[in-house]
Protein backbone atom coordinates (compact mmCIF):
# COMPACT_ATOMS: atom_id res chain seq x y z
CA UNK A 1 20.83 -139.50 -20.56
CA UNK A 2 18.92 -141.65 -22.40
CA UNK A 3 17.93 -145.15 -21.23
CA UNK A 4 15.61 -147.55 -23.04
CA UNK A 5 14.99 -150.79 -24.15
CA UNK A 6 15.09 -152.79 -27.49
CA UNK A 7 13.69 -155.56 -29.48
CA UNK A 8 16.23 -157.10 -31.83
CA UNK A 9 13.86 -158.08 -34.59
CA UNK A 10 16.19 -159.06 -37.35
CA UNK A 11 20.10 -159.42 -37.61
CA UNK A 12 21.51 -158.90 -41.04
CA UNK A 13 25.18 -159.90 -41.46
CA UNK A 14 27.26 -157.50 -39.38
CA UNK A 15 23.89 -155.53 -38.42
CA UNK A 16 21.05 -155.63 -36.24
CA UNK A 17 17.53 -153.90 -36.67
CA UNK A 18 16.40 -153.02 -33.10
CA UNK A 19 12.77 -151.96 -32.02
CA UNK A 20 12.06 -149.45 -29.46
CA UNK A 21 10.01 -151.05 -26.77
CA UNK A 22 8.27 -148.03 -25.95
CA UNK A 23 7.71 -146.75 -29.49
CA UNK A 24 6.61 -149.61 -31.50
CA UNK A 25 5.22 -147.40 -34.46
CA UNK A 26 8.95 -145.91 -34.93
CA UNK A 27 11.31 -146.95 -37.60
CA UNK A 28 14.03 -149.91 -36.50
CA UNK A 29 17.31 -149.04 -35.52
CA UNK A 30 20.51 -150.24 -37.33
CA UNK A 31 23.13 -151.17 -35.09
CA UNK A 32 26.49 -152.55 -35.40
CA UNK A 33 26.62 -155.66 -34.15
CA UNK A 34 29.92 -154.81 -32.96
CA UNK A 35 28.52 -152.67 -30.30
CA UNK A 36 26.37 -155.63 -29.24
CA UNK A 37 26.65 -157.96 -27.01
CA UNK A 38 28.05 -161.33 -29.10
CA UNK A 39 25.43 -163.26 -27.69
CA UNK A 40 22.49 -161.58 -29.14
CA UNK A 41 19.54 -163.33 -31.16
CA UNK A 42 16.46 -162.16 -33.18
CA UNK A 43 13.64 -161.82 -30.50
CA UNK A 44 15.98 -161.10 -27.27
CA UNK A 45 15.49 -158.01 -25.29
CA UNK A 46 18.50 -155.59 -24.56
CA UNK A 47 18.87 -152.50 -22.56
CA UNK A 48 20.19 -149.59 -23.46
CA UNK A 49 22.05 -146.99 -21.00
CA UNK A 50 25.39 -145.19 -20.84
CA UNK A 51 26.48 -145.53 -24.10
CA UNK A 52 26.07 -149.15 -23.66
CA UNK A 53 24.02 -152.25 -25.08
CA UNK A 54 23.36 -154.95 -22.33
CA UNK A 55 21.59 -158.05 -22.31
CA UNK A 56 18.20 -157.99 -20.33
């Protein structure tokens, strides 16, 4: 399974752009920001495992 962590680096209405802390060079991510945590900001870290987004 895959586990890694993310940079949110911008959120856009009901979306957030997340960056791969291990792969810097690779396009964002768009997210839901339903399947966020509500308490996420531009900058914060989160961690991703088991389907899941956590707060780091």
């Amino acid at each position: 399974m895959l586990e890694c962590d993310y940079i949110v680096k911008q959120i856009d209405g009901d979306y957030a752009h997340l960056q791969r802390v291990d792969q810097p060079e690779a396009e964002l991510k768009l997210v839901a920001r339903a399947l966020l945590p509500a308490d996420i900001y531009e900058d914060c870290e989160l961690h991703y495992a088991m389907m899941q987004y956590s707060m780091k």
